[in-house]
Protein backbone atom coordinates (compact mmCIF):
# COMPACT_ATOMS: atom_id res chain seq x y z
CA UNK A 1 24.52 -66.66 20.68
CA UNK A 2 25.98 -63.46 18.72
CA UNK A 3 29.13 -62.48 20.17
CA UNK A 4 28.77 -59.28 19.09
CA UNK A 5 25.00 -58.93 21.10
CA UNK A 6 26.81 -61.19 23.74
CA UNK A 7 28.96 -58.33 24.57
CA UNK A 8 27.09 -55.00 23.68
CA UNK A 9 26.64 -53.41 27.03
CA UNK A 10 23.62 -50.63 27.60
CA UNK A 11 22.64 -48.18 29.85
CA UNK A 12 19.74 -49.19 31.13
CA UNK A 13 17.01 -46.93 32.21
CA UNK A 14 15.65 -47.56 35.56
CA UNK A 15 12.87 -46.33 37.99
CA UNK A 16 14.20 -46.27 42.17
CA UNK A 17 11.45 -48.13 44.01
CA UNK A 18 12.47 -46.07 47.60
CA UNK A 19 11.81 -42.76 45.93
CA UNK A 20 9.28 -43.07 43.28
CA UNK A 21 5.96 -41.65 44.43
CA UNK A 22 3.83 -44.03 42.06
CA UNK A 23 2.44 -40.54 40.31
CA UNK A 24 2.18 -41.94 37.01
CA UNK A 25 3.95 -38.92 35.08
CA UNK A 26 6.79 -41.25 33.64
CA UNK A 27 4.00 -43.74 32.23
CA UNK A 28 2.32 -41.12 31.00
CA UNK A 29 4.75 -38.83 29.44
CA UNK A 30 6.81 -41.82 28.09
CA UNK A 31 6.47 -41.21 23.94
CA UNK A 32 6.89 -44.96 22.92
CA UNK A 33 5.15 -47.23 25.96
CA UNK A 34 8.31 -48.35 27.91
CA UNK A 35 6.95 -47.48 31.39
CA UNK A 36 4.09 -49.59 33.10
CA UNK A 37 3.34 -50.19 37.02
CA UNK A 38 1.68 -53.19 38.95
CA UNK A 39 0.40 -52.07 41.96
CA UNK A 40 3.39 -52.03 43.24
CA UNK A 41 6.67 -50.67 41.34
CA UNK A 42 6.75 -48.26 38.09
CA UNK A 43 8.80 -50.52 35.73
CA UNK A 44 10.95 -49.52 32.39
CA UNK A 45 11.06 -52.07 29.63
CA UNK A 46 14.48 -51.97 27.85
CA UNK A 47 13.42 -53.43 24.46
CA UNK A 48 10.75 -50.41 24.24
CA UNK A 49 12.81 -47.79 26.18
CA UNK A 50 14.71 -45.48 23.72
CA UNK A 51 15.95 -42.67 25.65
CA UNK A 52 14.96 -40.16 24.59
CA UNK A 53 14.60 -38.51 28.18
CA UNK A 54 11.72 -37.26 27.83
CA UNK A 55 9.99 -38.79 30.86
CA UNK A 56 12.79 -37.12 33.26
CA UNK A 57 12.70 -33.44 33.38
CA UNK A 58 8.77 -34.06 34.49
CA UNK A 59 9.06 -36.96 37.27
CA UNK A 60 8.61 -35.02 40.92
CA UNK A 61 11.43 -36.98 42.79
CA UNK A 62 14.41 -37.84 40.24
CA UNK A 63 13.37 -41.64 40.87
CA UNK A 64 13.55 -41.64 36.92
CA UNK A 65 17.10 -40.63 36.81
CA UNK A 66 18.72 -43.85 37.08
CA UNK A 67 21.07 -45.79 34.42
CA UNK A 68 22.83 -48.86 35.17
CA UNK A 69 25.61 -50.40 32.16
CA UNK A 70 24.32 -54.01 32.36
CA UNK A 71 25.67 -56.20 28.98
CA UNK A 72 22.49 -55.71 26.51
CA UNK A 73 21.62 -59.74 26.71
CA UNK A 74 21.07 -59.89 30.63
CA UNK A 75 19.14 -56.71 30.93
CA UNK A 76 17.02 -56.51 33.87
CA UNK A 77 13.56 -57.86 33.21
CA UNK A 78 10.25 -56.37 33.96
CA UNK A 79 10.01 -59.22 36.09
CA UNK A 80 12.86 -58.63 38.15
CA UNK A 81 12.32 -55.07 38.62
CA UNK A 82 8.66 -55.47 39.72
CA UNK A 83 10.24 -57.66 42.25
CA UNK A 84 12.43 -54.65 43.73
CA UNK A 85 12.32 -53.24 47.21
CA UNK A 86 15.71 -50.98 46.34
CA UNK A 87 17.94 -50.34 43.16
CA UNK A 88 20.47 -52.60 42.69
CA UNK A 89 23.75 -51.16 42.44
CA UNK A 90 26.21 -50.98 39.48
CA UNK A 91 27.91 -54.48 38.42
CA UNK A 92 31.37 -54.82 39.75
CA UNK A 93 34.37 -54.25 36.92
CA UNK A 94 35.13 -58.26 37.60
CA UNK A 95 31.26 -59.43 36.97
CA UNK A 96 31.80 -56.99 33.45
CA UNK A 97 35.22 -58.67 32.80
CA UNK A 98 34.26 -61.84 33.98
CA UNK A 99 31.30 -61.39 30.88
CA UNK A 100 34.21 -61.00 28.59
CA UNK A 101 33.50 -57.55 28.48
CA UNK A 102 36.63 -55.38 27.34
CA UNK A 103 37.08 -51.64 27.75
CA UNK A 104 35.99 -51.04 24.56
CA UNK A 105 32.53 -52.95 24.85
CA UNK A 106 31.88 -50.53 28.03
CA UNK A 107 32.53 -47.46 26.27
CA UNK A 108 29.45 -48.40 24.04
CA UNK A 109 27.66 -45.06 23.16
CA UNK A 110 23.83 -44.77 24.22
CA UNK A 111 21.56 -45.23 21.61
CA UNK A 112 20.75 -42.11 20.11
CA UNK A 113 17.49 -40.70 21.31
CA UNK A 114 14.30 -41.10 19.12
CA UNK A 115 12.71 -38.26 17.58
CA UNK A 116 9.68 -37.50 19.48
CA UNK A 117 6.53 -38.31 17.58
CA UNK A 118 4.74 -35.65 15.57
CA UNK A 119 2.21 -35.29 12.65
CA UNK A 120 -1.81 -36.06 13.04
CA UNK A 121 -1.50 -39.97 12.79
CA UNK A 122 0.89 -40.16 15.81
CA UNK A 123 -0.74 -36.84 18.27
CA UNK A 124 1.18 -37.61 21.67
CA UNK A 125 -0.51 -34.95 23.97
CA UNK A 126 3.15 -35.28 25.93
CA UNK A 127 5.31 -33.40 23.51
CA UNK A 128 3.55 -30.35 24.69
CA UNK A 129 3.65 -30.96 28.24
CA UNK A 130 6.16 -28.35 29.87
CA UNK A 131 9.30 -29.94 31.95
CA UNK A 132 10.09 -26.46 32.96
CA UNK A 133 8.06 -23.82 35.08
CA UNK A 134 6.60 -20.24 34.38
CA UNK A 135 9.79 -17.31 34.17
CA UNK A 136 8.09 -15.46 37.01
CA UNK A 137 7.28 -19.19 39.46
CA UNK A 138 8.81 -18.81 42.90
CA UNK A 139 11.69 -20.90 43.76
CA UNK A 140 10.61 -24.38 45.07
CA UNK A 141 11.93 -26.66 47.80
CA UNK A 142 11.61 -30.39 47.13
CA UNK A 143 12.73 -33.70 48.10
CA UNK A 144 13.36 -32.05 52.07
CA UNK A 145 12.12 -35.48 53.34
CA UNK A 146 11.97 -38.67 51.43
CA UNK A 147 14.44 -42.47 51.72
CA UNK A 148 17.62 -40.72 50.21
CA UNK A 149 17.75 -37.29 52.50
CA UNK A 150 18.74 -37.02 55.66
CA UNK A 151 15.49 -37.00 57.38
CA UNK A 152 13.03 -40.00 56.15
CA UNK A 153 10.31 -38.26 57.10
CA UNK A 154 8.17 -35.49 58.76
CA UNK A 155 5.05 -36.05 60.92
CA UNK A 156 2.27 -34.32 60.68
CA UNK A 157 -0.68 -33.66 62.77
CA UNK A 158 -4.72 -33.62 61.65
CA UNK A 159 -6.16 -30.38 62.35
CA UNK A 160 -8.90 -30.54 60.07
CA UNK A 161 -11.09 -33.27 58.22
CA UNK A 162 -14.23 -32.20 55.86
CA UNK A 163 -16.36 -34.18 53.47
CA UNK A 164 -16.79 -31.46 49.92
CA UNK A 165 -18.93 -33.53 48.40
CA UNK A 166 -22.41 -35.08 49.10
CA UNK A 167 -22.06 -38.55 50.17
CA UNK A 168 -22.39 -40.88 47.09
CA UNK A 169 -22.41 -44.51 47.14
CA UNK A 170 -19.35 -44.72 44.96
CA UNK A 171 -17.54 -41.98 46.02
CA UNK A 172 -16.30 -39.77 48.75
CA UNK A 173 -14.10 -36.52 48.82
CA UNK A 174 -12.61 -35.26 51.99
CA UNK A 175 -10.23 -31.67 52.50
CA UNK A 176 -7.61 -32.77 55.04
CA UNK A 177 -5.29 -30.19 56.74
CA UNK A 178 -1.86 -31.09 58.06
CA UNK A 179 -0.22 -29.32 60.64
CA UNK A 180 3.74 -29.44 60.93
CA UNK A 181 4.27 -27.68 63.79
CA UNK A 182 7.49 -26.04 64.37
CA UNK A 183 9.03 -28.41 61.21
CA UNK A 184 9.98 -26.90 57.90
CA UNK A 185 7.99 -27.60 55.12
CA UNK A 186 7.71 -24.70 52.79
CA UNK A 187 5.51 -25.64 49.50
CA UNK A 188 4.30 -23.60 46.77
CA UNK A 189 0.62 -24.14 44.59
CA UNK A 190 0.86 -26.86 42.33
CA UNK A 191 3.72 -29.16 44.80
CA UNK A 192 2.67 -32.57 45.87
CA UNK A 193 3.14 -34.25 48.60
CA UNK A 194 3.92 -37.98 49.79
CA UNK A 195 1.48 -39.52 52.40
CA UNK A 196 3.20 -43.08 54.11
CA UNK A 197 0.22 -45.31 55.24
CA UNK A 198 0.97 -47.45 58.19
CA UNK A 199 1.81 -51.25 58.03
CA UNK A 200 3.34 -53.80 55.87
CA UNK A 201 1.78 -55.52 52.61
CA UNK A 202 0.92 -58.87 52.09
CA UNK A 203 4.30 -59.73 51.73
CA UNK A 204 5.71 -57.90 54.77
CA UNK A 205 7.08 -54.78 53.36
CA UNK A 206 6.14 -51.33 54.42
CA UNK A 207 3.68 -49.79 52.53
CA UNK A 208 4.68 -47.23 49.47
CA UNK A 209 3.89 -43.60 50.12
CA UNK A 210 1.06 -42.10 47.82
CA UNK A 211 0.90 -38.47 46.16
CA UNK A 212 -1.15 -36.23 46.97
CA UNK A 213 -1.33 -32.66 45.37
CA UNK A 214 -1.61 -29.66 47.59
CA UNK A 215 -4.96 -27.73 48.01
CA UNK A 216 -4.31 -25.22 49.78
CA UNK A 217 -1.67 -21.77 48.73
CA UNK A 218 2.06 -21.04 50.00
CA UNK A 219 1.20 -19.28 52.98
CA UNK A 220 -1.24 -22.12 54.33
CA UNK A 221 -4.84 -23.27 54.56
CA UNK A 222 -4.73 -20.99 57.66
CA UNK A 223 -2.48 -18.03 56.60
CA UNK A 224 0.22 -17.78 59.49
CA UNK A 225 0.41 -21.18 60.62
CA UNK A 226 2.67 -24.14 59.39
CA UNK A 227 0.21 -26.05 57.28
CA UNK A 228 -1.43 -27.15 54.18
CA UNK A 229 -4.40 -29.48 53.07
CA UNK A 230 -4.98 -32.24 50.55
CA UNK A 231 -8.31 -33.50 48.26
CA UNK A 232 -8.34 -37.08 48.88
CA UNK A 233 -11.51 -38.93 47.08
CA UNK A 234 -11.89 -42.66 48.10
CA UNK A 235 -13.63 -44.97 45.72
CA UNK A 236 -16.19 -46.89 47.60
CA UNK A 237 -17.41 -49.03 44.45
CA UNK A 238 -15.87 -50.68 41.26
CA UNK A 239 -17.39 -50.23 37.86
CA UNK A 240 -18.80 -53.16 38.47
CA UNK A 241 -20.55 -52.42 42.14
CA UNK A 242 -18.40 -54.46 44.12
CA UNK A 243 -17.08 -52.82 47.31
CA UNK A 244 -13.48 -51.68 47.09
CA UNK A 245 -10.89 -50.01 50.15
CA UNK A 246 -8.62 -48.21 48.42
CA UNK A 247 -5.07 -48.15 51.49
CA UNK A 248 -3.75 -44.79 51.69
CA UNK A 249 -7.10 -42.89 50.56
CA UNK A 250 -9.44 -44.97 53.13
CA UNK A 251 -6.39 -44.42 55.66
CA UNK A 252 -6.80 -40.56 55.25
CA UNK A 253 -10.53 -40.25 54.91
CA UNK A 254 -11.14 -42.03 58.11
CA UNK A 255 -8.51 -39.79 59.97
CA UNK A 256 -9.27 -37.80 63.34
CA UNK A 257 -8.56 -34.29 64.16
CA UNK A 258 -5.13 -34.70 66.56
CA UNK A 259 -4.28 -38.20 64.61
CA UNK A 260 -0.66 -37.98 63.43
CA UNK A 261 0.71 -39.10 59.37
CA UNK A 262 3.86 -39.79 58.20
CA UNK A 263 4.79 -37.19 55.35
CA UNK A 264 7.13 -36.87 52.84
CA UNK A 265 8.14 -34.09 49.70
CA UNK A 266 7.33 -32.08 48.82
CA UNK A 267 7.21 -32.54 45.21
CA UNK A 268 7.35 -30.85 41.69
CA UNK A 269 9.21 -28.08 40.41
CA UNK A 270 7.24 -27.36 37.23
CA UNK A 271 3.74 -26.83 37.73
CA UNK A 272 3.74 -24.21 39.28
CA UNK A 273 1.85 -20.64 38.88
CA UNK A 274 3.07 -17.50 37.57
CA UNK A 275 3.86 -14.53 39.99
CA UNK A 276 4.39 -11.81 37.40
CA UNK A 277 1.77 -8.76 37.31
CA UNK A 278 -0.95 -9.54 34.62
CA UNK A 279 -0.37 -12.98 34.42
CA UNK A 280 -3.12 -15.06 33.06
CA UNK A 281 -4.10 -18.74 34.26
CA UNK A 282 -6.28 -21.25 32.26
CA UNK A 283 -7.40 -24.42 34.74
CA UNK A 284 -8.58 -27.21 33.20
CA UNK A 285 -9.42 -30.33 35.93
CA UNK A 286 -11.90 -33.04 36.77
CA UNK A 287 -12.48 -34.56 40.23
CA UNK A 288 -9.18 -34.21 43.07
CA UNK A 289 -7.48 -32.65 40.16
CA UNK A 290 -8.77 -29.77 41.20
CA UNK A 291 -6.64 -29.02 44.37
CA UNK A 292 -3.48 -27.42 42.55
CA UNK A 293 -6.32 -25.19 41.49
CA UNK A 294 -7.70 -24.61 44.32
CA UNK A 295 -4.12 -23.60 45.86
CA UNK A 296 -3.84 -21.30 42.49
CA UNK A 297 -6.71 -18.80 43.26
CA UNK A 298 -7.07 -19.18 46.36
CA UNK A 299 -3.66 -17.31 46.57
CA UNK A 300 -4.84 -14.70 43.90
CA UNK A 301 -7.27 -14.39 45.91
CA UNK A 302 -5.15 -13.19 48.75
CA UNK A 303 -3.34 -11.01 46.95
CA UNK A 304 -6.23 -9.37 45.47
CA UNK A 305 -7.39 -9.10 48.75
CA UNK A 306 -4.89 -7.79 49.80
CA UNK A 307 -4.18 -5.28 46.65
CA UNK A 308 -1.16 -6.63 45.79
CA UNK A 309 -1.88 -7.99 42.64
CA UNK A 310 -2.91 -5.87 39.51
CA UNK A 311 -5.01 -8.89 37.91
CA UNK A 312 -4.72 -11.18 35.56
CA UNK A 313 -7.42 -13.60 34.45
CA UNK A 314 -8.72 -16.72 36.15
CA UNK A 315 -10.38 -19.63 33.82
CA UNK A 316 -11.46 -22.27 35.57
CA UNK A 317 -13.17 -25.37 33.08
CA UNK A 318 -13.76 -28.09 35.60
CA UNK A 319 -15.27 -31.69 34.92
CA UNK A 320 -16.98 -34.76 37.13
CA UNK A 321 -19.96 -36.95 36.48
CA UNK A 322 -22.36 -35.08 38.51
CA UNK A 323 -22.62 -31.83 40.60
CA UNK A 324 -22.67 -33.93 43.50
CA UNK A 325 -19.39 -35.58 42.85
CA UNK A 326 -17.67 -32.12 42.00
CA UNK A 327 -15.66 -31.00 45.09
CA UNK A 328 -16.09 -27.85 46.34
CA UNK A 329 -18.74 -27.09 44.59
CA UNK A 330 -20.31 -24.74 46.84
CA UNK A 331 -17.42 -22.47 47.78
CA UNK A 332 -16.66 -22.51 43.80
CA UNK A 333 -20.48 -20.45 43.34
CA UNK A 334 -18.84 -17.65 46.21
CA UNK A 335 -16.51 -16.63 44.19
CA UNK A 336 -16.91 -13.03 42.47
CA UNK A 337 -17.51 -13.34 38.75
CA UNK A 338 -14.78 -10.45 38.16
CA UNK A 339 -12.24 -12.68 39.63
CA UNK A 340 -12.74 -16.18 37.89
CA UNK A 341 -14.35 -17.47 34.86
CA UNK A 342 -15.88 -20.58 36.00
CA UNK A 343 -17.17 -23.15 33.48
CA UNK A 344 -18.49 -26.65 34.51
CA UNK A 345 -18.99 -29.49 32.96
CA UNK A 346 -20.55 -32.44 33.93
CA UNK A 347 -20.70 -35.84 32.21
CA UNK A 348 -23.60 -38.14 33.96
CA UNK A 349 -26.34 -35.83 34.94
CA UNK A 350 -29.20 -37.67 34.50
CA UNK A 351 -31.82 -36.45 32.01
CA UNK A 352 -28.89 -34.37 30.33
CA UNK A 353 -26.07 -35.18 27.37
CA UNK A 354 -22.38 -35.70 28.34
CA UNK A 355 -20.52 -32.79 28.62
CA UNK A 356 -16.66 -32.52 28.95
CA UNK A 357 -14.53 -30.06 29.79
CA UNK A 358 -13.04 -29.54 26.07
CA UNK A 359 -16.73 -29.03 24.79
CA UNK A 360 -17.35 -25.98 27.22
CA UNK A 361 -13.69 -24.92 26.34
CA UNK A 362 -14.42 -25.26 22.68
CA UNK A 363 -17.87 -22.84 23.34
CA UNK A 364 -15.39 -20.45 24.89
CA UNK A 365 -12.76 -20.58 21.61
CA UNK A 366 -12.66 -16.96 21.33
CA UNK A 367 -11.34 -16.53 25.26
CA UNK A 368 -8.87 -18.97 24.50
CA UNK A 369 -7.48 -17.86 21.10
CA UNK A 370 -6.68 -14.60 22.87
CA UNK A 371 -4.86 -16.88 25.72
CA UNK A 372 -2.99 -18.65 23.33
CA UNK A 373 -1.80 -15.32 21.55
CA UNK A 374 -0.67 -14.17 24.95
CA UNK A 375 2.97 -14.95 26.11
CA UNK A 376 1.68 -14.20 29.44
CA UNK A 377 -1.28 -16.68 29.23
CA UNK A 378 -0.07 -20.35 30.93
CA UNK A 379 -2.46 -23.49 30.90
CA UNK A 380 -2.69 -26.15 33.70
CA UNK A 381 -4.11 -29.08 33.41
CA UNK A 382 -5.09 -31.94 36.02
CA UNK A 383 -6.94 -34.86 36.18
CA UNK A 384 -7.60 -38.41 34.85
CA UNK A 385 -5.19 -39.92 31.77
CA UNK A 386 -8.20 -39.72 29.59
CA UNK A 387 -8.59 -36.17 29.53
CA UNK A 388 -5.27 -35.14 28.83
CA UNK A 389 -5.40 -35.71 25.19
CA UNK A 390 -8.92 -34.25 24.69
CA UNK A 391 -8.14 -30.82 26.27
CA UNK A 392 -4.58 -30.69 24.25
CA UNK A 393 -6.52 -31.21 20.93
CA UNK A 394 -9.22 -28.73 21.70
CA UNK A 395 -6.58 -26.22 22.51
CA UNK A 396 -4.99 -27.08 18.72
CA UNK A 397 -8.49 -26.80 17.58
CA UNK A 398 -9.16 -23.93 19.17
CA UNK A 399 -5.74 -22.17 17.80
CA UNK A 400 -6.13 -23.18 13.86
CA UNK A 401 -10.05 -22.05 13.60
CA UNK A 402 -8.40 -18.74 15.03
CA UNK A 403 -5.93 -18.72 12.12
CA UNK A 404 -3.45 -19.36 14.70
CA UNK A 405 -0.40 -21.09 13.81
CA UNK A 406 -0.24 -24.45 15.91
CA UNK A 407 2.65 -25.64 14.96
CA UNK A 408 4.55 -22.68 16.05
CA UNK A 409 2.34 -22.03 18.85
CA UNK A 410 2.23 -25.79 20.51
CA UNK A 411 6.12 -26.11 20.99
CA UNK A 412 6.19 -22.37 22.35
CA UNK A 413 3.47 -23.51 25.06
CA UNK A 414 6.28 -26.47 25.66
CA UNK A 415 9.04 -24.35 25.50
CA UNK A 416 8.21 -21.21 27.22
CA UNK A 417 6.49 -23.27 30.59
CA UNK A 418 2.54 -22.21 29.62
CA UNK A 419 1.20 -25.70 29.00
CA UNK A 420 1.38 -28.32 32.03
CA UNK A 421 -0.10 -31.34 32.20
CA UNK A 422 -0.30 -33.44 35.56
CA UNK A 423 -2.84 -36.43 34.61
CA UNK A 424 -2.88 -40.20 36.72
């Protein structure tokens, strides 16, 4: 063995297993590959990890944020951490020592952080995904319940359980409202929330909670009372057509008004709206990405209602395989065409060619040229992995036939909290 590699100590990036919400940002805003899950644990391999950070500002619960000096040889293994029901705490001075580790081994600077991938052989969607929110966002609360504050958890009661889409044989999509009484939970659009199924596993352990984004705007599903609602689709059938129960989305589908859940968050500090006057929104979704939209106008809605908003514009460009698996749809055709431009796209109709959301946003190129030119323009984005990189490139596309400056423009979107990107 090399002494030198014997003794080399790192700080080695690690995920928490209590607090990690399983929401897939780190895997997917992780530049080189590091991060990868079983169905279990969200796992960081140190060969591959190179921290460059840039998978922390965006994770919901600060599960990301954790280092541990461990001598470079006997880093954890992806193995090991798979394995973990808690984070396993720094290694005593005398296990260090007893390495042959000396004062000046531990004082071993980090590795110094990769330069983030650029250029059109290497696009990473990520390096334009914002870790900050909009100037003019509202301040949000987060991490009130959860396994490292002071209350574990919050329960919640059903007071409302509706099917939005037509009953397919692969799919089903319910709105669920949660009530939390006389508890605090104050959430803003685009937060997420933590749902705890009841039981163990296979092996015993409780289950892990699963995220859920928030449909429904800051002041409630019902204005005036403590609550809020979740899009929940359960997946009924594989690709392949065998039957399939997914836990915590079955668990919630099947729920009763006056049944009670265990909650936890709320979650997210950077996707959230803009509040200032004339603020523009761009919403780009497919299936239960949709509900952080949903929360979005429905609360410009309000205020318009209410005339306390001068008006800025609403794009909606929202994708699924059919009309029938779009939630929502019907509400979606009641809403005035002077208050949101609504463009959908749908990838399976029968009879019909495959459309996507970044075709129908490449038909609307002049709209969003204009958007892009305007530092009060901000872009959401929400939905499967596999869109994410898709919409990002038709917004570069749309930008350079505009004579648009993309390279200046992109990092600004980054930089200035317009482009976010939430995609599982």
């Amino acid at each position: 063995m090399n002494a030198v590699a014997e003794i080399t100590v790192i700080q080695q990036h690690l995920i928490d297993p209590e607090i990690c919400i399983r929401c897939n940002t780190c895997e997917a805003t992780c530049p080189v590959g590091a991060i990868t899950h079983d169905d279990r644990n969200y796992v960081v391999d140190a060969d591959k990890c190179n921290l460059c950070m840039a998978c922390v500002p965006p994770c919901p619960t600060g599960s990301i944020d954790n280092w541990r000096s461990v001598p470079k040889v006997r880093a954890y293994t992806l193995e090991e951490q798979l394995s973990w029901d808690v984070l396993p705490g720094e290694l005593p001075p005398e296990q260090l020592a007893g390495d042959g580790l000396t004062g000046q081994a531990l004082a071993e600077p980090a590795p110094a952080a990769a330069p983030v991938p650029a250029g059109e052989a290497a696009f990473n969607s990520a390096q334009y995904n914002a870790a900050l929110p909009p100037w003019s966002a509202a301040h949000a609360y987060t991490n009130l319940y959860g396994p490292k504050s002071a209350a574990k958890s919050v329960t919640a009661t059903v007071t409302g359980n509706f099917r939005v889409t037509e009953v397919g044989r692969e799919y089903d999509t319910h709105h669920i409202v949660l009530d939390f009484g006389q508890l605090p939970f104050p959430v803003l659009e685009g937060q997420s929330i933590g749902i705890v199924p009841p039981g163990t596993d296979a092996g015993g352990r409780p289950h892990h909670a699963r995220q859920y984004s928030i449909a429904s705007p800051r002041n409630g599903e019902r204005p005036g009372y403590n609550n809020l609602s979740v899009t929940v689709k359960r997946v009924l059938e594989d690709h392949q057509g065998r039957p399939v129960r997914g836990l915590a989305s079955n668990y919630l589908c099947d729920l009763k008004v006056g049944d009670t859940v265990e909650v936890i968050g709320p979650f997210g500090a950077t996707f959230l709206m803009p509040n200032h006057p004339k603020s523009h929104i761009v919403m780009i979704c497919t299936g239960t990405g949709s509900a952080p939209m949903r929360a979005m106008t429905e609360w410009r809605r309000r205020l318009r209602a209410s005339g306390k908003f001068e008006g800025g514009k609403l794009m909606l460009f929202f994708g699924a395989r059919t009309q029938q698996e779009l939630p929502y749809f019907g509400p979606l055709q009641s809403l005035p065409k002077d208050f949101i431009d609504i463009h959908l796209a749908f990838s399976r109709t029968p009879g019909q060619p495959k459309r996507y959301v970044q075709d129908l946003m490449r038909e609307r190129a002049a709209d969003l040229a204009e958007m892009l030119k305007d530092p009060n323009a901000h872009f959401y984005v929400c939905g499967l992995k596999a869109m994410e990189e898709g919409v990002v490139l038709a917004l570069r596309d749309v930008a350079r036939d505009a004579g648009l400056d993309w390279d200046a423009i992109g990092p600004q979107l980054k930089a200035q909290g317009r482009l976010h990107l939430e995609t599982y």
